[in-house]
N, C-alpha and C. Protein backbone atom coordinates (compact mmCIF):
# COMPACT_ATOMS: atom_id res chain seq x y z
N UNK A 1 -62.78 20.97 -25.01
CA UNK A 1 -62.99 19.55 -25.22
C UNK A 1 -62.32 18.82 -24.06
N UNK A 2 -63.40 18.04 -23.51
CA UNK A 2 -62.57 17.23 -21.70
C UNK A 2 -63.15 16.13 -21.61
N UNK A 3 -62.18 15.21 -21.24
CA UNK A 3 -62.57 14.14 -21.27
C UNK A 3 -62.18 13.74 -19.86
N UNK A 4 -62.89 13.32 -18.96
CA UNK A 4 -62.27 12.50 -17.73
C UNK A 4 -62.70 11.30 -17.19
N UNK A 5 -61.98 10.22 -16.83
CA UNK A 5 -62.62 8.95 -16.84
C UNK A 5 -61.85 8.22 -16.15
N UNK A 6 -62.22 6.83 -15.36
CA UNK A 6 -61.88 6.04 -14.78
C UNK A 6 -62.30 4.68 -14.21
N UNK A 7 -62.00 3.53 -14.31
CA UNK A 7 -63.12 2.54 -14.17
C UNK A 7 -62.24 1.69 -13.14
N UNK A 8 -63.09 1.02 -12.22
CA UNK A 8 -62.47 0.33 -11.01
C UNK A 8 -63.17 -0.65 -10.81
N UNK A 9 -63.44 -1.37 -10.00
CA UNK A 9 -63.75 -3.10 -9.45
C UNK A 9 -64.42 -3.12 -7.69
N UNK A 10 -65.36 -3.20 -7.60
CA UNK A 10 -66.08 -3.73 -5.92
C UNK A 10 -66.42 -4.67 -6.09
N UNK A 11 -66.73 -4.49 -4.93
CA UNK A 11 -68.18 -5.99 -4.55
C UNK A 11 -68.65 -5.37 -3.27
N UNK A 12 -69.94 -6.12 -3.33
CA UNK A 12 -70.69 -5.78 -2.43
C UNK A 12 -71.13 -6.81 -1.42
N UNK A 13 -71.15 -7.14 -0.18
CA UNK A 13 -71.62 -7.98 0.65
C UNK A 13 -73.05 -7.82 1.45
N UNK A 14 -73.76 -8.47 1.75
CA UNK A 14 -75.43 -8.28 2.59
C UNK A 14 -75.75 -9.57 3.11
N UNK A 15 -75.79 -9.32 4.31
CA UNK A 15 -77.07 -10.02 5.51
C UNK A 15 -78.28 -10.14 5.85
N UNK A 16 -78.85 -10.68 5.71
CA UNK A 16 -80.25 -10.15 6.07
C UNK A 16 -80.65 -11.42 7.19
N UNK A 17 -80.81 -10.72 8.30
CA UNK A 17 -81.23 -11.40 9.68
C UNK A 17 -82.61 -11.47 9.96
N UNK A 18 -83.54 -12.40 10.37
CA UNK A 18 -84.86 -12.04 10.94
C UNK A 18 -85.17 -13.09 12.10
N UNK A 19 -84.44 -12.41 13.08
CA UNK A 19 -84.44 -13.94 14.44
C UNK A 19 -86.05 -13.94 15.01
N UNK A 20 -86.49 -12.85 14.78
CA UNK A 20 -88.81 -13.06 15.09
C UNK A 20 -89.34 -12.43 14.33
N UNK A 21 -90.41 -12.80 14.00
CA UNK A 21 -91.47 -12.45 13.24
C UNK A 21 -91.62 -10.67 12.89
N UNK A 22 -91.06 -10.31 14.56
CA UNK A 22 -91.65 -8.66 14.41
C UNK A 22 -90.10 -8.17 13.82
N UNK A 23 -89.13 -9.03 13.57
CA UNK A 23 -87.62 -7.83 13.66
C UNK A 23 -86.85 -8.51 12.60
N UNK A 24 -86.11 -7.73 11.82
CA UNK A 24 -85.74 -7.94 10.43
C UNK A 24 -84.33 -6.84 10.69
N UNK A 25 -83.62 -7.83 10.58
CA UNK A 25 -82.03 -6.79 10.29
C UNK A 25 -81.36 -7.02 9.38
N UNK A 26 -80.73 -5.85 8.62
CA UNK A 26 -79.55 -5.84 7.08
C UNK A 26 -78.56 -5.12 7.55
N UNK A 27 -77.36 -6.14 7.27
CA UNK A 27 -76.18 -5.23 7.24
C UNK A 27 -75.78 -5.76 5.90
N UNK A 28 -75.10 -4.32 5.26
CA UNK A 28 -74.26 -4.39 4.22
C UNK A 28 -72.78 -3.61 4.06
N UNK A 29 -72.19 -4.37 3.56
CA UNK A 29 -71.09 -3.71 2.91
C UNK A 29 -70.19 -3.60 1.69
N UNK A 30 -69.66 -2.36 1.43
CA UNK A 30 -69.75 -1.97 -0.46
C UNK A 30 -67.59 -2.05 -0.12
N UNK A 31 -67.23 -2.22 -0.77
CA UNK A 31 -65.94 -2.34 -0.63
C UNK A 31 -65.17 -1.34 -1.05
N UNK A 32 -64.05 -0.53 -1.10
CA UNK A 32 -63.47 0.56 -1.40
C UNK A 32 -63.02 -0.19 -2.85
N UNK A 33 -63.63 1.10 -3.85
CA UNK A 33 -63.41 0.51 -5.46
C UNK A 33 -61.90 1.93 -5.97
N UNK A 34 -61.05 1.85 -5.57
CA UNK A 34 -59.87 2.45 -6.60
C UNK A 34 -59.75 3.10 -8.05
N UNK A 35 -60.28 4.33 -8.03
CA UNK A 35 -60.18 5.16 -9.22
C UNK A 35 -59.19 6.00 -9.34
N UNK A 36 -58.91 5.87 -10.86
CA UNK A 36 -57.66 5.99 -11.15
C UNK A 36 -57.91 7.30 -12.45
N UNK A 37 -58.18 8.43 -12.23
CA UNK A 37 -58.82 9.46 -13.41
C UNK A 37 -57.68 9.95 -14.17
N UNK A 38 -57.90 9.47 -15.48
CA UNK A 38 -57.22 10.05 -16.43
C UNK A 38 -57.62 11.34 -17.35
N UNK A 39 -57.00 12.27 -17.67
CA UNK A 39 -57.91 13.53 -17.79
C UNK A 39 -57.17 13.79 -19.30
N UNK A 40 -58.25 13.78 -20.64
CA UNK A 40 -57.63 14.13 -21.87
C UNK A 40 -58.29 15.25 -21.95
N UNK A 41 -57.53 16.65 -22.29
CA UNK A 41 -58.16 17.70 -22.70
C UNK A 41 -57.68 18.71 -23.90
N UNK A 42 -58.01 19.41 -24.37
CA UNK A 42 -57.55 20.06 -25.55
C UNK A 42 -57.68 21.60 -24.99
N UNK A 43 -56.30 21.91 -25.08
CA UNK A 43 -56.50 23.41 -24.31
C UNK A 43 -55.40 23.91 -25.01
N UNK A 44 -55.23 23.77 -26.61
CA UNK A 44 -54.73 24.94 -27.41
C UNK A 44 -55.00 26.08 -27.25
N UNK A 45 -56.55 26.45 -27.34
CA UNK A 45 -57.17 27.80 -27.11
C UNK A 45 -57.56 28.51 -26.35
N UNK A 46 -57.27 27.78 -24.88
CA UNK A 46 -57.43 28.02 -23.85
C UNK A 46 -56.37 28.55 -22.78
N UNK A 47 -56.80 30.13 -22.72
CA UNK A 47 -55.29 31.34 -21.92
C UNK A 47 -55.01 30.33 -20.13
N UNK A 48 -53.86 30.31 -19.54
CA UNK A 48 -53.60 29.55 -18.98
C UNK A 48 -54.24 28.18 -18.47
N UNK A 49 -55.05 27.11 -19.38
CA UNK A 49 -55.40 26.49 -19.38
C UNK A 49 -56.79 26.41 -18.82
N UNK A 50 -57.14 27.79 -18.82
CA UNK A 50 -58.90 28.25 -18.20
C UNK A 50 -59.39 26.98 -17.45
N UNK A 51 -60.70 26.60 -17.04
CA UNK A 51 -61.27 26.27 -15.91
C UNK A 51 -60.83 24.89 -15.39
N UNK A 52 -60.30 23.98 -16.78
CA UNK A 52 -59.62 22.72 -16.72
C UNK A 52 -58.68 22.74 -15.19
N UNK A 53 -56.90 23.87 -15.80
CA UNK A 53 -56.84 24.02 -15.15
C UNK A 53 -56.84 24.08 -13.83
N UNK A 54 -57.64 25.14 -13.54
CA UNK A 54 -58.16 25.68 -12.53
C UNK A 54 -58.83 24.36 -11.28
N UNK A 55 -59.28 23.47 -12.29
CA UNK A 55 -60.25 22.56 -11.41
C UNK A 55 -58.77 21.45 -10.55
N UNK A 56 -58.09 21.50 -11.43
CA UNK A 56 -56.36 20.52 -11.33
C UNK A 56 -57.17 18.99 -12.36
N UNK A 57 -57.78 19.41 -13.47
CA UNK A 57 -58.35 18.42 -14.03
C UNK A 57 -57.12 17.92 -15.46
N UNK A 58 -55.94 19.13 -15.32
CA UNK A 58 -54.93 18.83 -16.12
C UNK A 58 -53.99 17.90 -16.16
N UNK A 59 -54.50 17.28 -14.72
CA UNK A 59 -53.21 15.68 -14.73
C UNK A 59 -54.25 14.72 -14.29
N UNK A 60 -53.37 13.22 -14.05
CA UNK A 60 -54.53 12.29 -13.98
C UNK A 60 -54.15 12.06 -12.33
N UNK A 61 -55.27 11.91 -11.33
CA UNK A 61 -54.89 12.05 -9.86
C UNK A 61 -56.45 10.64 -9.48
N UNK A 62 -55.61 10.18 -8.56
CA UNK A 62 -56.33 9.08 -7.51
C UNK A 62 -57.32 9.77 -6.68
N UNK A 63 -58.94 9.38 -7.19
CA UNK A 63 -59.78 9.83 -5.96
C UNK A 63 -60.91 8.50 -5.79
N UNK A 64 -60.82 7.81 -5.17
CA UNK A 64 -61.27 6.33 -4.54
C UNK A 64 -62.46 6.84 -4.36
N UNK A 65 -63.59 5.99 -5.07
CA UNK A 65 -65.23 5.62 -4.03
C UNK A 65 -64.83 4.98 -2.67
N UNK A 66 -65.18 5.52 -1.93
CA UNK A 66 -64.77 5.15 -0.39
C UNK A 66 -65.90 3.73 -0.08
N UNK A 67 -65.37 2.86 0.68
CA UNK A 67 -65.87 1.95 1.28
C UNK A 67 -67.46 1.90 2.22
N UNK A 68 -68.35 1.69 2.23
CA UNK A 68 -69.57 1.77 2.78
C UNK A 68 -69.60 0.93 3.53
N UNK A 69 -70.31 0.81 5.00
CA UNK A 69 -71.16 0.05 5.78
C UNK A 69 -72.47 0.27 6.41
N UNK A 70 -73.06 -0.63 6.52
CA UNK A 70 -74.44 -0.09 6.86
C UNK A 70 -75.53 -1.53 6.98
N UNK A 71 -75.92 -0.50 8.52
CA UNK A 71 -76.67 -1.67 9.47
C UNK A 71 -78.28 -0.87 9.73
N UNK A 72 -79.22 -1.91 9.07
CA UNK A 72 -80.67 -1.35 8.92
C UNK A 72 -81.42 -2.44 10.90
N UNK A 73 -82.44 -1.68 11.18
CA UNK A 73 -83.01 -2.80 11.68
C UNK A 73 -84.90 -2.07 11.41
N UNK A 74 -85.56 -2.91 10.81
CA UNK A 74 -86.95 -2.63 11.60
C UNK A 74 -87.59 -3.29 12.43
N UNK A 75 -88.62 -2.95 12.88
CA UNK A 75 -89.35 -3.64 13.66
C UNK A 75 -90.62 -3.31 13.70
N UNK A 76 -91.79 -4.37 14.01
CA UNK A 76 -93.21 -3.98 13.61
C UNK A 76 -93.89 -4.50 14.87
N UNK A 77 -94.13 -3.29 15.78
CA UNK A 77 -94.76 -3.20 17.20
C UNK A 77 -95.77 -3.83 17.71
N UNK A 78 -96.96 -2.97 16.37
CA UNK A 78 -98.50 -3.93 16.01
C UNK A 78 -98.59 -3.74 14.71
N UNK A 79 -99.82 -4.42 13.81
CA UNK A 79 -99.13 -5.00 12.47
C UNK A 79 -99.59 -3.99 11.74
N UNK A 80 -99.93 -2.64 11.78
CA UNK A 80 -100.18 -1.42 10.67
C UNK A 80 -98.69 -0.73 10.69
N UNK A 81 -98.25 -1.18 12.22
CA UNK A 81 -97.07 -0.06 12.16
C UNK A 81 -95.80 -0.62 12.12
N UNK A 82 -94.98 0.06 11.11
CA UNK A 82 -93.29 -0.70 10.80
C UNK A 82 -92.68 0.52 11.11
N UNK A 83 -91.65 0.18 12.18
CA UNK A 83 -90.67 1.07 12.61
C UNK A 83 -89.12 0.86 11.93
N UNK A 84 -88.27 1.67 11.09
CA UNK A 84 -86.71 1.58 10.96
C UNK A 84 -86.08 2.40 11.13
N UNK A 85 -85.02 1.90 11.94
CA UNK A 85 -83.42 3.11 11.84
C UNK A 85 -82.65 2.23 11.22
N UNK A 86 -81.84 3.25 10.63
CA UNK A 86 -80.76 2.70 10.02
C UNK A 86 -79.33 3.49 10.16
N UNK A 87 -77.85 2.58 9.79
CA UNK A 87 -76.96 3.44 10.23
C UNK A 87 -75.97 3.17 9.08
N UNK A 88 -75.75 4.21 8.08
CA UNK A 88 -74.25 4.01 7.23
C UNK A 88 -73.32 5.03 7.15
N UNK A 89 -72.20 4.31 7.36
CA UNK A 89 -71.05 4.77 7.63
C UNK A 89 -69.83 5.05 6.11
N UNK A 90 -69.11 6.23 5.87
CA UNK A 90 -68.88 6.20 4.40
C UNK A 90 -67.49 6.05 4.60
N UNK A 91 -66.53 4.86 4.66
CA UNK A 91 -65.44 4.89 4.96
C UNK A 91 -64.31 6.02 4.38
N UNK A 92 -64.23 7.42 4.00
CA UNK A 92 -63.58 7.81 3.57
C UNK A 92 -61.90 8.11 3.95
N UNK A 93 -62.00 7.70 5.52
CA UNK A 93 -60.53 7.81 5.94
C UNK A 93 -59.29 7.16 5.21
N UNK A 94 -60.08 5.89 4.73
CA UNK A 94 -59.87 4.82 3.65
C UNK A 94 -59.16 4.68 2.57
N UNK A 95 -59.56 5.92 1.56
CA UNK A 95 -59.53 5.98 0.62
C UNK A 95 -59.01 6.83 -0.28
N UNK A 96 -58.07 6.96 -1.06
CA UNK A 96 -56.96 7.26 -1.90
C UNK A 96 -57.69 8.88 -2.41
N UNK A 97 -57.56 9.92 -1.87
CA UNK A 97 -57.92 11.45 -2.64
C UNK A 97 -57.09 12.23 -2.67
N UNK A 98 -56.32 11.97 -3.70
CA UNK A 98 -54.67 12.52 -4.19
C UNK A 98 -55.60 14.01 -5.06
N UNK A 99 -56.64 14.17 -5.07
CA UNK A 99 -56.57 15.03 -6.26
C UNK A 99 -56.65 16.32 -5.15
N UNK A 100 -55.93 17.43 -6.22
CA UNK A 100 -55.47 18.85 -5.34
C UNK A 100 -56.77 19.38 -4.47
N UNK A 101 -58.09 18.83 -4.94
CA UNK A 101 -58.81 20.06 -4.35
C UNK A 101 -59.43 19.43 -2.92
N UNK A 102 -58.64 18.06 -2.34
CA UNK A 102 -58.64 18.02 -0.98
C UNK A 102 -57.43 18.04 -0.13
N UNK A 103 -56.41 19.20 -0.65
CA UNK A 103 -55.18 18.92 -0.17
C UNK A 103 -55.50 19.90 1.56
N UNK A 104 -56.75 20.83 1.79
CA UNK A 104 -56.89 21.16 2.82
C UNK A 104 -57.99 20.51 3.60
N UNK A 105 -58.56 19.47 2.93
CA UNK A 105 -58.95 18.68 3.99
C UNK A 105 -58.65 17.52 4.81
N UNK A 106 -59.18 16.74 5.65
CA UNK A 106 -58.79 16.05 6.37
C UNK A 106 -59.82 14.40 6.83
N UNK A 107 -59.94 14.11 5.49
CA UNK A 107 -61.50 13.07 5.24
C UNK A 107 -61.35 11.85 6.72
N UNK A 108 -62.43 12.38 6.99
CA UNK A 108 -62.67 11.21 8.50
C UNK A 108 -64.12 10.08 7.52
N UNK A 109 -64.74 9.93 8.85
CA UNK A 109 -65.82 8.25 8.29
C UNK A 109 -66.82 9.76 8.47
N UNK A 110 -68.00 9.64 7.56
CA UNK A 110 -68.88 10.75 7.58
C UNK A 110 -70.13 9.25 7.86
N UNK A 111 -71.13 9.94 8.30
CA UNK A 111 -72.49 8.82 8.11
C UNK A 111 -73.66 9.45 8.33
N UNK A 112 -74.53 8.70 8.22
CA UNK A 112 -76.29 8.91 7.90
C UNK A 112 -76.72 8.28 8.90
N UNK A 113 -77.53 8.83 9.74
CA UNK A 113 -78.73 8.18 10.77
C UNK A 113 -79.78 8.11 10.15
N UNK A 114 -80.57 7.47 10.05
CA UNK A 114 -82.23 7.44 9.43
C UNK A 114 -83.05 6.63 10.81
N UNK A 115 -84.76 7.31 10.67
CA UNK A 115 -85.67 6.48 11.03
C UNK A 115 -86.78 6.81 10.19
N UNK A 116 -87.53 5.70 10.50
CA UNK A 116 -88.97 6.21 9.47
C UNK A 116 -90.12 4.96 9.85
N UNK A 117 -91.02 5.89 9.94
CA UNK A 117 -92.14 4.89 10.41
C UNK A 117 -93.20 4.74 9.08
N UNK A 118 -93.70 3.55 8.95
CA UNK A 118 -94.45 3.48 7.88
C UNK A 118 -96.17 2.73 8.46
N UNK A 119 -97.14 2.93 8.32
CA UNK A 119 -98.71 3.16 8.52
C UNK A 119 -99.20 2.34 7.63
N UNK A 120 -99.56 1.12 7.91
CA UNK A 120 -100.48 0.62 6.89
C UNK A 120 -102.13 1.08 6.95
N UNK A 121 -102.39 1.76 6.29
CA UNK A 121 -103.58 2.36 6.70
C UNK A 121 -104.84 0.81 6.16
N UNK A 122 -104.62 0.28 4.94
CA UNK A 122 -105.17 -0.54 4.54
C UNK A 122 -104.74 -1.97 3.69
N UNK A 123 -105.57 -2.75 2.76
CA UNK A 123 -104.16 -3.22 2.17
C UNK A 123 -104.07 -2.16 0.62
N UNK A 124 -104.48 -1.61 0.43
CA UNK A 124 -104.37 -0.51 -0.58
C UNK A 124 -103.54 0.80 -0.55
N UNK A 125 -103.21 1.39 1.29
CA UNK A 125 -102.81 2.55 1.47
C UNK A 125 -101.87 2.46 2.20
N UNK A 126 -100.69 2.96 2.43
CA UNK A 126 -99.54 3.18 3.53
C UNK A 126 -99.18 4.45 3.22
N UNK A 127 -99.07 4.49 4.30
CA UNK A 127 -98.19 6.21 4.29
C UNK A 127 -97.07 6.15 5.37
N UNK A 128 -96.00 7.22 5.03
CA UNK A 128 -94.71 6.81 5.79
C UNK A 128 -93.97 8.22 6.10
N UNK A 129 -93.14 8.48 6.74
CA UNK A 129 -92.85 9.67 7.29
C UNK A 129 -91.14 9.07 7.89
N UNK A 130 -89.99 9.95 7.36
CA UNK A 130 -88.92 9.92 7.58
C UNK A 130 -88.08 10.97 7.98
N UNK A 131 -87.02 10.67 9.10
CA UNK A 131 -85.79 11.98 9.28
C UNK A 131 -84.76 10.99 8.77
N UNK A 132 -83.65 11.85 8.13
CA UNK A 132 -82.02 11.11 8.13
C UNK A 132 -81.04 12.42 8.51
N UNK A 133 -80.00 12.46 9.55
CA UNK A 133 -79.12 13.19 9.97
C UNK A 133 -78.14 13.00 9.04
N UNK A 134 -77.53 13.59 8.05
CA UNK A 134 -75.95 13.40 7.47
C UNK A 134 -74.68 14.09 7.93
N UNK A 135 -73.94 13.51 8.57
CA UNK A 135 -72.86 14.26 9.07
C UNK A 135 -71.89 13.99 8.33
N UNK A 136 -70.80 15.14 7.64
CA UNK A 136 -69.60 15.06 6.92
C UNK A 136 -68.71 15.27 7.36
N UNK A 137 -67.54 14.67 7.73
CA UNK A 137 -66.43 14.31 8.45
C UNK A 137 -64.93 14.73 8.18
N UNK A 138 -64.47 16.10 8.40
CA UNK A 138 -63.56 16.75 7.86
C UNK A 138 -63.03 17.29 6.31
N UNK A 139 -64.12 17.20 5.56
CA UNK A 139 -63.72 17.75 4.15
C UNK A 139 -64.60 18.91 4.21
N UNK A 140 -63.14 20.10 3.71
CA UNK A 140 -63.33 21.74 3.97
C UNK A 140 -64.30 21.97 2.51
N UNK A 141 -65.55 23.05 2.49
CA UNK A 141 -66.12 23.35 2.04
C UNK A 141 -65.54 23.65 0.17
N UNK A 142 -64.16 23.98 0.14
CA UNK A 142 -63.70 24.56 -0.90
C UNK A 142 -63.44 23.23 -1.33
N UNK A 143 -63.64 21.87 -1.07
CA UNK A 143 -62.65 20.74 -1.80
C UNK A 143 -63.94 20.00 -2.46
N UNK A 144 -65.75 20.26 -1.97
CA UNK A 144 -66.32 20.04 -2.57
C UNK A 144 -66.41 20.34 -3.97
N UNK A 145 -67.37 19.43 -4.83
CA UNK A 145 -67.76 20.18 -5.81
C UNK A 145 -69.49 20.61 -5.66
N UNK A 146 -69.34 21.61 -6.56
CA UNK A 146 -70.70 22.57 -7.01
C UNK A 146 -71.79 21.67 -7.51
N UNK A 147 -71.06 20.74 -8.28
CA UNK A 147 -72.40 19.92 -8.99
C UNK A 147 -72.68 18.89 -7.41
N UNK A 148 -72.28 18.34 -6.29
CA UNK A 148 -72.90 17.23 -5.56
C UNK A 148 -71.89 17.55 -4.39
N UNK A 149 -72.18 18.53 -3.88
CA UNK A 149 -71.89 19.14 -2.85
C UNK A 149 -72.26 18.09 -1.30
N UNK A 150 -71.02 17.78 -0.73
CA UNK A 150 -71.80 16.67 0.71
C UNK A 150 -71.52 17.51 1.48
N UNK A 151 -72.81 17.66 1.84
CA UNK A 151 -73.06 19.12 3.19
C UNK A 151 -73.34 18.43 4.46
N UNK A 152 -73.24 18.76 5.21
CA UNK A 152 -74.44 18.11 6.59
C UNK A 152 -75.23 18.53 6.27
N UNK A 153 -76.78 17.69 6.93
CA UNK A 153 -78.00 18.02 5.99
C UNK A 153 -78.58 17.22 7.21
N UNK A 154 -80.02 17.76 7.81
CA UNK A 154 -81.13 17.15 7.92
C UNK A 154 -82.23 17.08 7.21
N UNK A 155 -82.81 15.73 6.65
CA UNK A 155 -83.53 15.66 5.65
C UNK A 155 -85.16 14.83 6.19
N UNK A 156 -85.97 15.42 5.60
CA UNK A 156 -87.54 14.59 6.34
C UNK A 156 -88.22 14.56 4.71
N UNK A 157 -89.09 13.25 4.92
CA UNK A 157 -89.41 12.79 3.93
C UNK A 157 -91.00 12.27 4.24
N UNK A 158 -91.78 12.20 3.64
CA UNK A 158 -93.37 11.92 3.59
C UNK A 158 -93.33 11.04 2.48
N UNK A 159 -94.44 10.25 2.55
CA UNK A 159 -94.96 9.63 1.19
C UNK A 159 -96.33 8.81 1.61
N UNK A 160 -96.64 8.39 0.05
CA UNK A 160 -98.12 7.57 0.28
C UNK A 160 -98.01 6.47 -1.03
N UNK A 161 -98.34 5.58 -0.48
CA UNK A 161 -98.40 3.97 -1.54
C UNK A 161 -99.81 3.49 -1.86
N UNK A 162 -100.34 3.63 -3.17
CA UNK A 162 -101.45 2.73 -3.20
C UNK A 162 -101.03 2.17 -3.89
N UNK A 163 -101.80 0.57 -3.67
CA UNK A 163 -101.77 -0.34 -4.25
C UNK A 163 -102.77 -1.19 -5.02
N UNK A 164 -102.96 -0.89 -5.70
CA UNK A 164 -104.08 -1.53 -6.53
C UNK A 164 -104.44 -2.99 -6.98
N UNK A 165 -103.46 -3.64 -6.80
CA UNK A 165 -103.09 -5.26 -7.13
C UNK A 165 -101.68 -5.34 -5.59
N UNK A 166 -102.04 -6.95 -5.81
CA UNK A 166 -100.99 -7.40 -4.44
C UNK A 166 -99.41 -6.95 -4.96
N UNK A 167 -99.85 -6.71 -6.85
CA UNK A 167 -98.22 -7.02 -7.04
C UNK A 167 -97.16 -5.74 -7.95
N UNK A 168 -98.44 -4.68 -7.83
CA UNK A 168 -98.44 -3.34 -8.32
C UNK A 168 -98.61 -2.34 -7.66
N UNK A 169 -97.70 -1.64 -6.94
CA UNK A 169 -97.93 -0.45 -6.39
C UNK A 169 -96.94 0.89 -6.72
N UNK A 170 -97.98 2.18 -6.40
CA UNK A 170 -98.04 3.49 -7.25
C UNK A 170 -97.54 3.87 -5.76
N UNK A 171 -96.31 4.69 -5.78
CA UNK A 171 -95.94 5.69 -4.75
C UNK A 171 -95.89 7.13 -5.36
């Protein structure tokens, strides 16, 4: 029986720029929110406190949502085609990770590159095609967890939009 929990406070800030017709820029930023995990568990029956334990889920330890930034721009060349990169940055240098299983790492700013071009084929059809680079920034493989593992990762993405009404669309 485990209980672990913690509740904290952000805010979020956003820009949205469009100095011409063809170019549209967003920056945002998410603020470092302070979690504070308290861990209730019942480990009567459990031989040296089995996986609880093991995880260091037996005391209550500081591990912060790290701070976000992130700067989009697109731009639309000729009018079927919309071009974006985008850039976010995950402030983790930032942010409070007292709990044991990053005591061998060394959390730097990790971030995401993206571009993606999107095709208006009609006003019914678009199709779109994406890369995003994720780079993770000094946290050793063992301090992840199993369930949401942040790996470096290159990721590509496809899709297709119809739209059937101006104000309904099926991806």
């Amino acid at each position: 029986d485990l209980e672990r929990d913690a509740d904290g406070w952000g805010y979020f800030l956003g820009l949205n720029i469009a100095p011409i017709d063809k170019v549209n820029i967003g920056l945002m930023y998410m603020s470092r929110t302070e979690l504070s995990f308290s861990t209730d568990v019942a480990k009567d029956n459990i031989p040296n406190g089995g996986v609880v334990a093991q995880l260091g889920w037996d005391e209550d330890v500081r591990e912060d949502l790290p701070g976000v930034l992130g700067l989009g721009v697109a731009y639309r060349p000729i009018e079927p085609l919309l071009c974006e990169l985008n850039y976010t940055r995950y402030l983790e240098s930032r942010a409070a990770l007292d709990d044991g299983r990053f005591e061998d790492s060394d959390a730097g700013d990790s971030y995401d590159l993206g571009l993606s071009l999107t095709y208006t084929i009609n006003p019914q059809w678009r199709t779109s095609f994406g890369y995003m680079y994720t780079n993770i920034v000094g946290m050793e493989k063992v301090s992840l967890m199993t369930e949401a593992p942040e790996l470096d990762a290159n990721t590509i993405g496809a899709g297709v939009v119809f739209s059937p009404t101006d104000r309904f669309d099926i991806s």
